[in-house]
Protein backbone atom coordinates (compact mmCIF):
# COMPACT_ATOMS: atom_id res chain seq x y z
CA UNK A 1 301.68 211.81 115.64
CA UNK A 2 298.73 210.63 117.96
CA UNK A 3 296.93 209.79 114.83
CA UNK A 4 299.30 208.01 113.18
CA UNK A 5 299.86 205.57 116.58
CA UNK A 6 295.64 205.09 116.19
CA UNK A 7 296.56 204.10 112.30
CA UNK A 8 299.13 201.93 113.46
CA UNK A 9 297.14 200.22 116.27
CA UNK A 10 294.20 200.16 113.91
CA UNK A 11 296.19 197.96 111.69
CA UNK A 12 297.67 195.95 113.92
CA UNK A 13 294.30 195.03 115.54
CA UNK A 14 293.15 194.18 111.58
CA UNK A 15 296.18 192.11 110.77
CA UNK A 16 296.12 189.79 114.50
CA UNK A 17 291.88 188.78 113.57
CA UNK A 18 292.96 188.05 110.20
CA UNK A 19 295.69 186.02 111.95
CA UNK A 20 293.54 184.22 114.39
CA UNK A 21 290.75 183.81 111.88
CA UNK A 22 293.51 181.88 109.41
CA UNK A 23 294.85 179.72 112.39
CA UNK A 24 291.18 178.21 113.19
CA UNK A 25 290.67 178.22 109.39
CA UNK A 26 293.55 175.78 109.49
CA UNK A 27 292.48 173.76 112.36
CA UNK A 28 288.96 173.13 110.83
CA UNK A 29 291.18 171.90 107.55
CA UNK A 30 292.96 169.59 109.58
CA UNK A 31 290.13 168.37 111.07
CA UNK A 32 287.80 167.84 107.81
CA UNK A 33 291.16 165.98 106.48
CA UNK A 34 291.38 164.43 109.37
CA UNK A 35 287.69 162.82 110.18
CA UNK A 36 285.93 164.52 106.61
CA UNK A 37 284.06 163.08 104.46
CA UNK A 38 286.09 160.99 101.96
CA UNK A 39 282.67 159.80 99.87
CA UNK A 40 282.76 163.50 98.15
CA UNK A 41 284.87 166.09 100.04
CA UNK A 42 283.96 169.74 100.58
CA UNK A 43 287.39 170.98 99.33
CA UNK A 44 289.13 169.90 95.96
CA UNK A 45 292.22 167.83 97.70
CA UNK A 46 294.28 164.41 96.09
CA UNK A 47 295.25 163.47 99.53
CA UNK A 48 297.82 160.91 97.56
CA UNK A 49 299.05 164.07 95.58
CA UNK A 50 300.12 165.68 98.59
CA UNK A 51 303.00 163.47 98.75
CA UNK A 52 301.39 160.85 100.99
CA UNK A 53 301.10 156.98 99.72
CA UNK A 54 298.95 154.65 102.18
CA UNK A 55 297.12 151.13 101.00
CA UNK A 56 295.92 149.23 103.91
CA UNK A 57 295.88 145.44 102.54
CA UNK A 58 293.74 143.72 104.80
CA UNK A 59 293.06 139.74 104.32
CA UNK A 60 290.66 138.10 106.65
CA UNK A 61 287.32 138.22 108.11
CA UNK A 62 288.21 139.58 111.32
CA UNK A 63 290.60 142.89 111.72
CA UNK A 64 293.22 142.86 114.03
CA UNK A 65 291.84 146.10 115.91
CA UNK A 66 294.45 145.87 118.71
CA UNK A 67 296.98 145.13 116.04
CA UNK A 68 299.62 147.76 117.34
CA UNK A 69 300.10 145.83 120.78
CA UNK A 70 300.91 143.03 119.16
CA UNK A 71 304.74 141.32 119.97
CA UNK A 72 307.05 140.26 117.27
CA UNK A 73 306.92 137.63 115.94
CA UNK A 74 309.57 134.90 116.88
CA UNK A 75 312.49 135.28 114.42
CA UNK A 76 313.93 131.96 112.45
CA UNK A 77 315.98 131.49 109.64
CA UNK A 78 313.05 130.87 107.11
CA UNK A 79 311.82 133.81 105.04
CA UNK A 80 308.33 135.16 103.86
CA UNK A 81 309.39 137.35 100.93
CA UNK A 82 307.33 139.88 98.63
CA UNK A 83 307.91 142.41 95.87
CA UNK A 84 306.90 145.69 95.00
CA UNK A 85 306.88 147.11 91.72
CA UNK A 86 305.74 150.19 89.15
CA UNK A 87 306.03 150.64 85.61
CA UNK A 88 308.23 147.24 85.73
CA UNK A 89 310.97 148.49 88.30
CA UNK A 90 311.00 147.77 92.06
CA UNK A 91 309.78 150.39 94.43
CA UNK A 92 312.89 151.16 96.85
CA UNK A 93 312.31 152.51 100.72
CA UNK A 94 308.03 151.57 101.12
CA UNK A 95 307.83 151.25 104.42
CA UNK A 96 305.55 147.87 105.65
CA UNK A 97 303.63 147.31 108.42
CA UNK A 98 302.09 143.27 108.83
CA UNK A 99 300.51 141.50 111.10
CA UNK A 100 301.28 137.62 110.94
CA UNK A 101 299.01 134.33 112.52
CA UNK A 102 296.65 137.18 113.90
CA UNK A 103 298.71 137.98 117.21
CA UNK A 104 302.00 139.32 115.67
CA UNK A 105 302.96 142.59 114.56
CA UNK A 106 306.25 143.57 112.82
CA UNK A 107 307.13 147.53 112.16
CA UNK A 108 308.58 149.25 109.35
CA UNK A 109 310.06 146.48 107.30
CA UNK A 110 311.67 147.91 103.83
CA UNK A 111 311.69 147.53 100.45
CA UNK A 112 314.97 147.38 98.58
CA UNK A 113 316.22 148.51 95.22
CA UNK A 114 314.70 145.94 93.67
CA UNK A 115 311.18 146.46 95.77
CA UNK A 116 311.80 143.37 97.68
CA UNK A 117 311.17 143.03 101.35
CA UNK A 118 311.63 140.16 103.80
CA UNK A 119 309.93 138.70 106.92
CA UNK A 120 312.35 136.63 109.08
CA UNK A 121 310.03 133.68 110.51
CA UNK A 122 310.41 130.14 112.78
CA UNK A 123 309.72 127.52 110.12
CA UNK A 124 305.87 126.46 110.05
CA UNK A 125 302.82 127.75 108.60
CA UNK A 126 302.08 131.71 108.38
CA UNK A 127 299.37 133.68 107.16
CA UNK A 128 299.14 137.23 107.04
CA UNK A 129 296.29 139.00 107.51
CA UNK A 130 297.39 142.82 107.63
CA UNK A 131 299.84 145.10 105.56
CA UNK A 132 300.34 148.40 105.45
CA UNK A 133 302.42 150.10 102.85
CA UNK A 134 303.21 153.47 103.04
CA UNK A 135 306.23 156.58 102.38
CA UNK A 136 306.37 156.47 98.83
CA UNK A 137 309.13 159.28 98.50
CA UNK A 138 309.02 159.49 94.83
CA UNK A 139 305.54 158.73 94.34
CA UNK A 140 304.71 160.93 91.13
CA UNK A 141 301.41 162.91 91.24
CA UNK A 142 297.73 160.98 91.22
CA UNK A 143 296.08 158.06 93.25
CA UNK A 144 297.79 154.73 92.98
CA UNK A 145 296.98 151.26 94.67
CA UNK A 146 298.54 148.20 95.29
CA UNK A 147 296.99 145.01 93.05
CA UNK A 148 298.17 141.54 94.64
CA UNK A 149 296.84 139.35 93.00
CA UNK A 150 293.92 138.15 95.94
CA UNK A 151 291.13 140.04 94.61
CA UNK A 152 288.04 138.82 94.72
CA UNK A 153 286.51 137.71 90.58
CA UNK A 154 283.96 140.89 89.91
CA UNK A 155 280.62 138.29 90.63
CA UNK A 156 282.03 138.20 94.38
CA UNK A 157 283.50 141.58 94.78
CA UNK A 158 280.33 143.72 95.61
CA UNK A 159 279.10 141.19 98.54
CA UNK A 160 283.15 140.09 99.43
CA UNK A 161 285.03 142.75 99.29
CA UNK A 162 288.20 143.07 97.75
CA UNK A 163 289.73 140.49 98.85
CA UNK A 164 288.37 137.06 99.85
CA UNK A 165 287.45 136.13 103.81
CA UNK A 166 290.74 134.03 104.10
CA UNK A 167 294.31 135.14 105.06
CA UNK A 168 297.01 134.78 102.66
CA UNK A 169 298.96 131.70 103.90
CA UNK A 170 301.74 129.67 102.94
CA UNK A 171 304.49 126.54 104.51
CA UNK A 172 308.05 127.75 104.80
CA UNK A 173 311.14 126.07 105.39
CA UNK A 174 314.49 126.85 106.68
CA UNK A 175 316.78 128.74 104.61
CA UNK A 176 314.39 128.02 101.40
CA UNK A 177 312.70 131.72 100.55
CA UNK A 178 308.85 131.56 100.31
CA UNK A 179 307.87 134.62 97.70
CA UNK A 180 304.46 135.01 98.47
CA UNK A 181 303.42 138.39 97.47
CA UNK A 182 304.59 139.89 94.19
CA UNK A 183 302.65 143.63 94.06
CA UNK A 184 302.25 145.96 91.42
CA UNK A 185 301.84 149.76 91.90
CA UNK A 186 298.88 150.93 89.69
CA UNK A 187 297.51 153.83 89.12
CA UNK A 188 294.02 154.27 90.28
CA UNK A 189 290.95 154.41 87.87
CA UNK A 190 289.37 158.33 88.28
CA UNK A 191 285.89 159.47 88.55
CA UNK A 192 284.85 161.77 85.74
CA UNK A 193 281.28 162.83 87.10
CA UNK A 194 279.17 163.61 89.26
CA UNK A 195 282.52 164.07 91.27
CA UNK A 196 280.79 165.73 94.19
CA UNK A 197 277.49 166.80 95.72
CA UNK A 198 275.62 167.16 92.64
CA UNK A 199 271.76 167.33 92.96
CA UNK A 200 269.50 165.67 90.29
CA UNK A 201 266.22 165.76 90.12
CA UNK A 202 265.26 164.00 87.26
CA UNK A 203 267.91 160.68 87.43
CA UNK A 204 266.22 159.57 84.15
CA UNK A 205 269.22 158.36 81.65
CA UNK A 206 271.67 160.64 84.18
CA UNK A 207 275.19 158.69 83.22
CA UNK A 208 277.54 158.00 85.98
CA UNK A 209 281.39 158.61 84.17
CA UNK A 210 284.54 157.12 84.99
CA UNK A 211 288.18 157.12 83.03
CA UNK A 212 288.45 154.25 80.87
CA UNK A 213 291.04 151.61 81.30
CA UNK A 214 292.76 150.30 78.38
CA UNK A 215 292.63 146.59 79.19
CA UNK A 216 289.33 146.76 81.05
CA UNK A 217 286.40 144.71 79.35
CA UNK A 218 283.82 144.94 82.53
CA UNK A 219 283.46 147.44 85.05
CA UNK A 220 281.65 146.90 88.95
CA UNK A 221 279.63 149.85 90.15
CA UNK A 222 279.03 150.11 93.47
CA UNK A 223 275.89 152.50 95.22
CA UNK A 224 276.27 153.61 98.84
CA UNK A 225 273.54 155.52 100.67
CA UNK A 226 276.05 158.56 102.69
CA UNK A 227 274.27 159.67 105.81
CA UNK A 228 275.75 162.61 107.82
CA UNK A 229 277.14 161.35 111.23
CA UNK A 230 277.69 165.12 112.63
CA UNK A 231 278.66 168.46 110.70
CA UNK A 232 281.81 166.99 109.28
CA UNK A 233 282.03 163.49 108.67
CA UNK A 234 279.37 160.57 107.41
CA UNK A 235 278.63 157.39 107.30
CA UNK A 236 278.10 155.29 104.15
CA UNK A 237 276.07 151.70 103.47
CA UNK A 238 276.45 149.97 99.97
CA UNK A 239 273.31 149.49 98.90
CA UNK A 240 273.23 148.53 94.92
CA UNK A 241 275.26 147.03 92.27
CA UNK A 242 275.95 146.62 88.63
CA UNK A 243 278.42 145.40 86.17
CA UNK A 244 278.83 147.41 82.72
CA UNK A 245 280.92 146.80 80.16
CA UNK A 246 281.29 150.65 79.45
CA UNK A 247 282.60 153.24 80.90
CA UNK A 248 279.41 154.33 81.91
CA UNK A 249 276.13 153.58 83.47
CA UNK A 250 272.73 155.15 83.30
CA UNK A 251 271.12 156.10 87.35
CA UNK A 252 268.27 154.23 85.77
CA UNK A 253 269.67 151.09 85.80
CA UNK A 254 268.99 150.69 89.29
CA UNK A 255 265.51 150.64 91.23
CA UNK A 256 264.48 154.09 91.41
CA UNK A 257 261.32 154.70 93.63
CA UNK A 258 259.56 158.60 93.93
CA UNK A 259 260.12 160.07 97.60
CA UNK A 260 258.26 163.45 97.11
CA UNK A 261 260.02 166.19 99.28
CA UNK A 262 262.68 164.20 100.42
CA UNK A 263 266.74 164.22 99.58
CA UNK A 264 269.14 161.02 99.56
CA UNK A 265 272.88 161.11 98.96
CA UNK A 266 274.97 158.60 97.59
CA UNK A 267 278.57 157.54 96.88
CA UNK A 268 279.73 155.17 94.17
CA UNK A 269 282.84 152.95 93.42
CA UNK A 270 283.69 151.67 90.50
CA UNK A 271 286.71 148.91 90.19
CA UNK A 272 287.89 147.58 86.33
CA UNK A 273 288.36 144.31 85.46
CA UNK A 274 289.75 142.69 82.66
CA UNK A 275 290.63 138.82 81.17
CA UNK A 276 293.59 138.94 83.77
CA UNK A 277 290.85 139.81 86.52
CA UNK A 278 291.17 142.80 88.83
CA UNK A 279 293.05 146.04 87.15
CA UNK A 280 292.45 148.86 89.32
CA UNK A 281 289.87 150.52 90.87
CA UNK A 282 288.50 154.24 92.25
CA UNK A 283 290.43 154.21 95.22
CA UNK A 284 289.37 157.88 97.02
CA UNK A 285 288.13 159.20 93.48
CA UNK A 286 284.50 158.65 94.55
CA UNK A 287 281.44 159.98 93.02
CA UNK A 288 279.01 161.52 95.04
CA UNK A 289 275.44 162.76 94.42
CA UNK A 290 272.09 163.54 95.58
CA UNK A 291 268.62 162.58 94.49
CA UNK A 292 265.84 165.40 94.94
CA UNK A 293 262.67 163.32 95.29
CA UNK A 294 263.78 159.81 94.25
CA UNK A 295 265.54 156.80 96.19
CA UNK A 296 267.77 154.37 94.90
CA UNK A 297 265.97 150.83 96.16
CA UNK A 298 268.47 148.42 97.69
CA UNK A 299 268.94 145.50 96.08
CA UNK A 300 268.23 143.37 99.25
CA UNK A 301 264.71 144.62 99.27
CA UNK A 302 264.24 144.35 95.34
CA UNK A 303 265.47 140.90 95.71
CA UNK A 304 263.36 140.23 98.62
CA UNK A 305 260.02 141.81 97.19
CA UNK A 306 260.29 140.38 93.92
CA UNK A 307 257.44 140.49 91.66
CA UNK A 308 256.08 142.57 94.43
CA UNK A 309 258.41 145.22 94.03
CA UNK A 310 256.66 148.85 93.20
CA UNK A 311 256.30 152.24 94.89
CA UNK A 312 253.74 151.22 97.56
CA UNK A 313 255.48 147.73 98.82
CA UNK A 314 258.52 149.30 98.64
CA UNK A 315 257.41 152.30 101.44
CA UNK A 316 255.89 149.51 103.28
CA UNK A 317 258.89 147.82 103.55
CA UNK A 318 261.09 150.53 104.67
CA UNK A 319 258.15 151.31 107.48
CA UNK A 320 258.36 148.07 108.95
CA UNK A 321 262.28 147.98 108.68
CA UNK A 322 261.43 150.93 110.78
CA UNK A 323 259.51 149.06 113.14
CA UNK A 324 261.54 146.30 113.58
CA UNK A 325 264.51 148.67 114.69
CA UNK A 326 262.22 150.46 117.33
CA UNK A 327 261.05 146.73 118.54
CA UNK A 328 264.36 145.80 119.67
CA UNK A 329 265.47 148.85 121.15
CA UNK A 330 261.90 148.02 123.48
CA UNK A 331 262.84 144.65 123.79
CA UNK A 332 266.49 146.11 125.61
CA UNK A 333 264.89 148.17 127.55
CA UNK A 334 262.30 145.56 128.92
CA UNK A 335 259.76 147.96 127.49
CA UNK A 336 257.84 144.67 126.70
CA UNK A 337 254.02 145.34 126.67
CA UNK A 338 255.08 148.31 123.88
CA UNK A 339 257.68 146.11 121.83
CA UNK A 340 254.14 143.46 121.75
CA UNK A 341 251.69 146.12 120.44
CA UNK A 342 254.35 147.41 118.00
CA UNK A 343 255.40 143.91 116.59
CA UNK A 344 251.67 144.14 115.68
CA UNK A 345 251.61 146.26 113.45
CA UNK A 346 254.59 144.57 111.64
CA UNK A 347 253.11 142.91 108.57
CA UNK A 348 255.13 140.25 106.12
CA UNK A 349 256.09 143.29 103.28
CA UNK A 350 259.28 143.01 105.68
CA UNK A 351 262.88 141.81 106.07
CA UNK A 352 262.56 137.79 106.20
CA UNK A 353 262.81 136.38 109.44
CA UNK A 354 263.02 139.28 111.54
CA UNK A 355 259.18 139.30 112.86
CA UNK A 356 259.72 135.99 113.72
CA UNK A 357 263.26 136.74 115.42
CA UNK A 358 262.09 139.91 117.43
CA UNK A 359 258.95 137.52 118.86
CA UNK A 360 261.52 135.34 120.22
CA UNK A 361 263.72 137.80 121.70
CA UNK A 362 260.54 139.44 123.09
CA UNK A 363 259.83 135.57 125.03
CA UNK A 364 263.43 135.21 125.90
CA UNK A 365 263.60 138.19 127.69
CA UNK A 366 260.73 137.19 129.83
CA UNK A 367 262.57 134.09 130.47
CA UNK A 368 259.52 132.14 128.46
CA UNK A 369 262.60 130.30 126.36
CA UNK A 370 260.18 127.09 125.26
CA UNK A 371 257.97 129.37 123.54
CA UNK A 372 261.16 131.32 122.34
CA UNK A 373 262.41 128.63 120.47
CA UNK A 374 259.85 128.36 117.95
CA UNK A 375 260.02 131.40 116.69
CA UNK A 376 264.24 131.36 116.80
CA UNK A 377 263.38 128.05 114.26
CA UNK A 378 260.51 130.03 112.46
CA UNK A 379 263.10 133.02 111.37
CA UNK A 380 265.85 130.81 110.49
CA UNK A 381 263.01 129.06 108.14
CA UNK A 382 261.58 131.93 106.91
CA UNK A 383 265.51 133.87 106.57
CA UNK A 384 267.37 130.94 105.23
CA UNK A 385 269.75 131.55 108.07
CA UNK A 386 269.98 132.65 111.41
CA UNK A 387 269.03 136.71 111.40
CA UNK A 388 269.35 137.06 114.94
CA UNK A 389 272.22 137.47 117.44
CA UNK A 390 273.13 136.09 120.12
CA UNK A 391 272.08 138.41 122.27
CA UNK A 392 268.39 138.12 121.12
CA UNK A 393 268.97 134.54 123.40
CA UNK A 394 271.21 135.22 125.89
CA UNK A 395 268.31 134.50 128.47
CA UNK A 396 267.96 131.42 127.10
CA UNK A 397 270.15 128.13 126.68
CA UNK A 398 268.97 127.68 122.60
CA UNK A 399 272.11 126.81 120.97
């Protein structure tokens, strides 16, 4: 009998670690779901699949981070109406989220059975910059998106973003309907390879794959560098981009440059257009890869080198990009005999205007704002705009 209670307790011990071990299993899921990296994710999930549908439609050039505080708007007899629909049927019970004139917020507005919903407003003008569709009960399975309309033509998309810097806007009038969103449900275009971390040494004629789309005559490709911010989430930067008019482009395409012993992972997009304009694009189906000794150049710095542009100017460049970041972090900390020598050692195989820029925040910050100004003129010369901040004058009254 004694034995068997040892068995039992023996077991029992067993089956409460495997317990606890499978509870923080599940809170490290939650978490990589929660803050994970989307650019290429360490498990095999379709978030949308699991029965969630969010598209976050933001039009503007400056989000509404406080959004949620917002007030209501003031409500009016004139209407700002939109509609919803998939595979030529509305979409009944999405649930909306908008934010109006940038300083009001309405809640969970719905669609009906014929995917309409409707925005009681004071008559005026209105322009929407924010909404946020969601609870797509019978959403089948797959990534979808929501094409308006607004997107951006494919030669501005890369450097705009989806949508253009304005809000959608429009007059209304009491009693007299304004439709000014008709949406259609799409399904999203999918990544055929590399779908994850793949490494590849040797990028030569290495084809990036996506699914074809039926009515799509040009595709965008977009490169982001992915940089890990801690152990589970990262930090992308679009870096390169091409247009093909396959479903398919070759790594080579882009500026490769040799960077012996080192590893560089990257992301890419990919959104399909056709004669219509925007079809459908990527969505969270992202491919992600890594280069074993080779970096994809940004196009910023091919542009800017030019002719120039090889191996050798290229590392000089990113040295000096280098520099320039460690200059102004002197500068702030009125480290200013240091932030002098390095600026020294800056040469002109660098980003335009920002040797120039960095000497005048060096002069502002010891108040020497005559001298300053020069230099403020000399980088917005050199630039062809003004590659500073503000706060590289703040010391200073130059406008």
């Amino acid at each position: 009998m004694r034995i068997l209670i040892y068995l039992l307790a023996a077991l029992g011990a067993v089956f409460l670690i495997v317990l606890v071990a499978g509870y923080f299993y599940l809170l490290q899921l939650e978490s990589d779901l929660i803050s994970g990296d989307y650019l290429g994710d360490e498990y095999d999930f379709d978030y949308q699949s699991l029965g969630s549908f969010n598209e976050f439609l933001y039009f503007g050039d400056n989000y509404p981070e406080d959004y949620q505080s917002y007030p209501k708007p003031p409500s009016g007899k004139a209407r700002l109406q939109g509609k919803i629909h998939f595979q030529g049927a509305g979409v009944e019970g999405l649930s909306i989220n908008a934010v109006l004139n940038d300083r009001f917020y309405l809640q969970d507005i719905k669609t009906d059975a014929d995917g309409a919903f409707s925005i009681a407003v004071e008559p005026g003008f209105w322009e929407v910059n924010l909404l946020a569709i969601s609870n797509w009960d019978n959403k089948p399975e797959g990534d979808f998106l929501v094409r308006t309309g607004f997107e951006e033509p494919i030669d501005n998309f890369a450097s705009q973003g989806r949508f253009s810097n304005k809000p959608v806007s429009a007059r209304v009038e009491n009693e007299q309907p304004t439709l000014l969103f008709d949406f259609e449900i799409v399904p999203a275009l999918k990544i055929d390879k590399p779908l994850k971390g793949v490494e590849i040494d040797k990028p030569a004629k290495v084809e990036l794959e996506w699914q074809a789309v039926s009515e799509a005559n040009q595709y965008l490709v977009v490169i982001s560098e992915v940089e890990q911010d801690d152990e589970y989430s990262s930090v992308s930067y679009q870096i390169a981009d091409r247009i093909s008019d396959q479903a398919q482009l070759d790594l080579d395409a882009f500026a490769l440059v040799a960077t012996p012993n080192e590893k560089h992972t990257y992301s890419f997009y990919v959104a399909a257009y056709g004669e219509q304009g925007f079809l459908t694009d990527s969505g969270l189906s992202t491919g992600k890869f890594e280069l074993d000794g080779y970096q994809i150049a940004e196009d910023e710095v091919v542009s800017e080198l030019g002719a120039s542009f090889d191996q050798s100017s290229f590392t000089e460049y990113q040295e000096n990009t280098r520099r320039l970041k460690a200059v102004e972090v002197l500068i702030k900390d009125e480290l200013f005999d240091e932030a002098k020598s390095l600026i020294a050692l800056i040469s002109e195989v660098a980003p335009k205007g920002k040797r120039a820029a960095l000497n005048g925040y060096l002069l502002a910050s010891q108040g020497l704002c005559k001298e300053a100004e020069s230099h403020f003129k000399q980088a917005k010369t050199e630039a062809g705009y003004d590659c500073f901040t503000t706060r590289y004058y703040a010391a200073c009254d130059y406008p």
